[in-house]
N, C-alpha and C. Protein backbone atom coordinates (compact mmCIF):
# COMPACT_ATOMS: atom_id res chain seq x y z
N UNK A 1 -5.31 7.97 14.68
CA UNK A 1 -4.02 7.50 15.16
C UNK A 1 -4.26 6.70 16.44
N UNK A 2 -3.31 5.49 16.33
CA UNK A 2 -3.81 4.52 17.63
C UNK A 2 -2.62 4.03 17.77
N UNK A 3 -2.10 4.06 19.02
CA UNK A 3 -0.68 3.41 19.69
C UNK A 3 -0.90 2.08 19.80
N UNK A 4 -0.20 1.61 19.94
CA UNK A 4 0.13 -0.09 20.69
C UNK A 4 1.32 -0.86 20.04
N UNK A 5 1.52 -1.96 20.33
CA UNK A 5 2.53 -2.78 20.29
C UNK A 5 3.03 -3.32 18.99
N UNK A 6 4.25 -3.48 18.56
CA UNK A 6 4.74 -3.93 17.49
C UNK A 6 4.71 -5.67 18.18
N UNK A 7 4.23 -6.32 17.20
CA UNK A 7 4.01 -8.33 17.30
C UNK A 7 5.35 -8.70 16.57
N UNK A 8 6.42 -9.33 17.24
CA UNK A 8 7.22 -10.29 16.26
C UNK A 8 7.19 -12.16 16.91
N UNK A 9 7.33 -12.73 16.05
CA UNK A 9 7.62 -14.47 16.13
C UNK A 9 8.70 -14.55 15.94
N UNK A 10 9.15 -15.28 16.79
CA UNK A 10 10.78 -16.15 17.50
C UNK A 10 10.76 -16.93 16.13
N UNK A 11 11.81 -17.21 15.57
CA UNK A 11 12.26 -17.71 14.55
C UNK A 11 12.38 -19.51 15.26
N UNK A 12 13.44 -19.03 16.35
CA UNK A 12 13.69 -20.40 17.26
C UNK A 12 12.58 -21.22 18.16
N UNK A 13 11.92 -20.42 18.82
CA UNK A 13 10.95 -21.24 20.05
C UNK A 13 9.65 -20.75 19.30
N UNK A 14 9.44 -20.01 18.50
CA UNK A 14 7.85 -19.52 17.77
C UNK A 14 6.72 -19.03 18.33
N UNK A 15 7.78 -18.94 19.80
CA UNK A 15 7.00 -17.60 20.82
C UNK A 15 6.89 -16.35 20.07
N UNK A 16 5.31 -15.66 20.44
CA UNK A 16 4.80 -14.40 19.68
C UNK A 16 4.86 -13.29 20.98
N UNK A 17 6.06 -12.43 20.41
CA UNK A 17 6.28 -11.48 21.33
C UNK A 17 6.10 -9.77 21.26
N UNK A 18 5.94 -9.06 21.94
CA UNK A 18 5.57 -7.68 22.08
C UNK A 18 6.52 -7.01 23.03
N UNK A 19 7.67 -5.90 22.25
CA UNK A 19 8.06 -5.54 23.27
C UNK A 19 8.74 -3.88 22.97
N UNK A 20 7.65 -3.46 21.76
CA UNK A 20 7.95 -2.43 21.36
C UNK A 20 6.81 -1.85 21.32
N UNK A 21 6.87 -0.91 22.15
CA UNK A 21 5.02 0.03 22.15
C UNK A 21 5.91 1.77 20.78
N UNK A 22 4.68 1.96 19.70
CA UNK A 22 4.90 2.97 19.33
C UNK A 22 3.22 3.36 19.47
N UNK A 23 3.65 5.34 19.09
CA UNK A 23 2.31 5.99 18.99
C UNK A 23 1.16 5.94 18.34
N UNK A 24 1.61 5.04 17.24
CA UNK A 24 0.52 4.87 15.88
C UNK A 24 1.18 3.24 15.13
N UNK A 25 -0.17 2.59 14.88
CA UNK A 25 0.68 1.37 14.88
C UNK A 25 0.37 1.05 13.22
N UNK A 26 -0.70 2.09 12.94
CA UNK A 26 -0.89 1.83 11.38
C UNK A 26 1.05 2.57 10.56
N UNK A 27 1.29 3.71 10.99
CA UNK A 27 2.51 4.36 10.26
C UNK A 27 3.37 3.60 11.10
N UNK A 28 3.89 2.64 11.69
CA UNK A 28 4.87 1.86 11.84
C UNK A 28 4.83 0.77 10.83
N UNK A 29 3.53 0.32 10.89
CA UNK A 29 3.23 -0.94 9.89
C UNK A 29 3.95 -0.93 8.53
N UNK A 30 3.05 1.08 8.00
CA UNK A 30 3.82 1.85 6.36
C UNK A 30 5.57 1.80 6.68
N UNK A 31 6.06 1.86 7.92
CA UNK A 31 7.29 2.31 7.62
C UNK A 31 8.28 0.82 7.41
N UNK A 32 7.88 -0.09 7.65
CA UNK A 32 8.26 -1.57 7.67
C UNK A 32 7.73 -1.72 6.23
N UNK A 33 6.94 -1.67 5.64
CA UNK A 33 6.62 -2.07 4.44
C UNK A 33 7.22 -1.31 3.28
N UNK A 34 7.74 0.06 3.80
CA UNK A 34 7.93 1.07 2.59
C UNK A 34 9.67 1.05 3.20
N UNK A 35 10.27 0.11 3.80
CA UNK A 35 11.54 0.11 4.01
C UNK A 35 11.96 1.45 4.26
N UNK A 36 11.22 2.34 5.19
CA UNK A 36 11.36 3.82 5.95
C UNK A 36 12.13 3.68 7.59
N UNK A 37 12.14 4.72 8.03
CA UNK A 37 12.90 5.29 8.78
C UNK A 37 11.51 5.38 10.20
N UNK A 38 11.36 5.47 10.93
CA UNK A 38 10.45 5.57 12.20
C UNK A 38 10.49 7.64 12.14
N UNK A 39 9.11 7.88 12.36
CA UNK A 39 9.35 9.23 12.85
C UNK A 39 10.32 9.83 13.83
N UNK A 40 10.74 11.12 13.26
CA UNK A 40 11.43 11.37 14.06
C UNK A 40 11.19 11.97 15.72
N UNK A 41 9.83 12.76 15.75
CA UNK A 41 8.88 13.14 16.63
C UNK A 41 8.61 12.49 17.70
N UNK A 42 8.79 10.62 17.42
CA UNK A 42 8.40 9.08 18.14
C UNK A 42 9.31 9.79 19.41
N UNK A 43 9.16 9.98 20.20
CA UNK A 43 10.18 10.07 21.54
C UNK A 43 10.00 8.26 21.93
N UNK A 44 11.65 8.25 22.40
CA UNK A 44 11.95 6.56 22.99
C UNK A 44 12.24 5.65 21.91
N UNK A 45 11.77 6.09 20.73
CA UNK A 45 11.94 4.68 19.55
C UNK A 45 13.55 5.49 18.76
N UNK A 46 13.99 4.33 18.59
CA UNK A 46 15.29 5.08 17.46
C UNK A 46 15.11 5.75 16.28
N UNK A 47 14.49 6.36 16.11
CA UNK A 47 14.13 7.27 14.92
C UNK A 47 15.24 7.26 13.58
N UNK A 48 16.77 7.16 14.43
CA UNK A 48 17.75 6.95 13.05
C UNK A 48 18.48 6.06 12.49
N UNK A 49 17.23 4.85 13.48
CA UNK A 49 17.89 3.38 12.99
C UNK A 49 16.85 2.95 12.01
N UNK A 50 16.68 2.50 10.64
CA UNK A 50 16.20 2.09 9.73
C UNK A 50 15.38 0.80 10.19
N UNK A 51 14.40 0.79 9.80
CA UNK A 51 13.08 -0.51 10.43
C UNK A 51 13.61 -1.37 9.93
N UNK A 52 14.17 -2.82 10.62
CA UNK A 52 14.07 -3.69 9.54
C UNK A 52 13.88 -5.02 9.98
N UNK A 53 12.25 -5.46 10.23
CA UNK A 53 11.86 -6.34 11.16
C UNK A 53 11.97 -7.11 12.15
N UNK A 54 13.28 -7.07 12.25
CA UNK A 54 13.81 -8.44 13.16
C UNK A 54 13.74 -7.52 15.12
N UNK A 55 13.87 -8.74 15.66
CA UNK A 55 14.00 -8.10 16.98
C UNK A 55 14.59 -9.37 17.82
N UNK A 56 15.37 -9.39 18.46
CA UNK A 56 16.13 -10.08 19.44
C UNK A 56 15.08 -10.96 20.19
N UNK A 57 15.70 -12.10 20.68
CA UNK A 57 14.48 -12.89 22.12
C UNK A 57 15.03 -13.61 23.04
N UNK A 58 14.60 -13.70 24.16
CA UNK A 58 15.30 -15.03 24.88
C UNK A 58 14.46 -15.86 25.09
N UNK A 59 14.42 -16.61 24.58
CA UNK A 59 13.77 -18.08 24.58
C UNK A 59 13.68 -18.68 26.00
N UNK A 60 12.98 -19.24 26.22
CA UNK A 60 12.72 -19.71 27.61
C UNK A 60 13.92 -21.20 28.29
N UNK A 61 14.80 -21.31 27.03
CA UNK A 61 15.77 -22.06 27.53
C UNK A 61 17.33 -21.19 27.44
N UNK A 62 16.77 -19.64 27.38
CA UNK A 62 18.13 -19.01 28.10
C UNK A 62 18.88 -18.89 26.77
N UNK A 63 18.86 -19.24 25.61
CA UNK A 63 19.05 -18.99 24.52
C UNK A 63 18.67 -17.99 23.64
N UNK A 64 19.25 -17.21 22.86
CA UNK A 64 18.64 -15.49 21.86
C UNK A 64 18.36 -16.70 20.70
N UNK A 65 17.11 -15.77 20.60
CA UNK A 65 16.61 -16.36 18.82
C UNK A 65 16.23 -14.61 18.05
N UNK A 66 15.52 -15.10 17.10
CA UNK A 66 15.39 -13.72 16.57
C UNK A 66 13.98 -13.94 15.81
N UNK A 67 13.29 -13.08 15.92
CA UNK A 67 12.11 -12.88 15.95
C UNK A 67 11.98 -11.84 14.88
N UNK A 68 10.72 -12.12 13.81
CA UNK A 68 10.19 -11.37 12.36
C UNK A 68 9.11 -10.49 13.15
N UNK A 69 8.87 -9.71 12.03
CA UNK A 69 7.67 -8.38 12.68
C UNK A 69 6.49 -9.18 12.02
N UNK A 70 5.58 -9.56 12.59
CA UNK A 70 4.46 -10.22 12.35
C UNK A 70 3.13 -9.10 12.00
N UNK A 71 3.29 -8.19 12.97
CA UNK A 71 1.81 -7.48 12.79
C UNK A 71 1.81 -5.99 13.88
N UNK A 72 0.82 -5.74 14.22
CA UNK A 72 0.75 -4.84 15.80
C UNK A 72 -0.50 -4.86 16.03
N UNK A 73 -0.43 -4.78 17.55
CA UNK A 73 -1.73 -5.18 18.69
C UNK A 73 -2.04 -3.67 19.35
N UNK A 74 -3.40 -3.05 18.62
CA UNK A 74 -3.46 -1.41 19.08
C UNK A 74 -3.71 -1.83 20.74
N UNK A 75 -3.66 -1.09 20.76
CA UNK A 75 -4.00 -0.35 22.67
C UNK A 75 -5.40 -0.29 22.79
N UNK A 76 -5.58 -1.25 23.92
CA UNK A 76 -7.30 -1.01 24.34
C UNK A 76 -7.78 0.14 24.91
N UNK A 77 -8.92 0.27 24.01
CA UNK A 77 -9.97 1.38 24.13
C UNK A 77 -10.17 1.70 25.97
């Protein structure tokens, strides 16, 4: 098990952003792919909001775009 960051891309500016740290980044990955629920155990993450890639952004001209789940960046050793 290895923590680190959930990766999404800005739909609008195609800035690659990080702004969701979970405990294990392989069973976040399964729970996005298997259209699941986040553990409930996760303290800080919404556990009873349903994964469903997208994530909010502000673009560097002060504008929200919306950003896809691209991948996750573990936590250095």
């Amino acid at each position: 098990m290895k923590g680190g960051t959930l990766d999404y891309k800005c739909r609008r500016c195609g800035k690659v952003f990080s702004n969701t740290h979970v405990p294990d980044t392989t069973t976040a990955i399964i729970c996005f792919i298997s259209d699941a629920f986040m553990p409930s155990a996760w303290t800080g993450e919404p556990a009873n909001l349903k994964i469903d890639g997208v994530e909010t952004h502000c673009c560097e001209d002060g504008v929200f775009g919306i950003g896809d789940f691209i991948g996750a960046t573990d936590d250095k050793s």
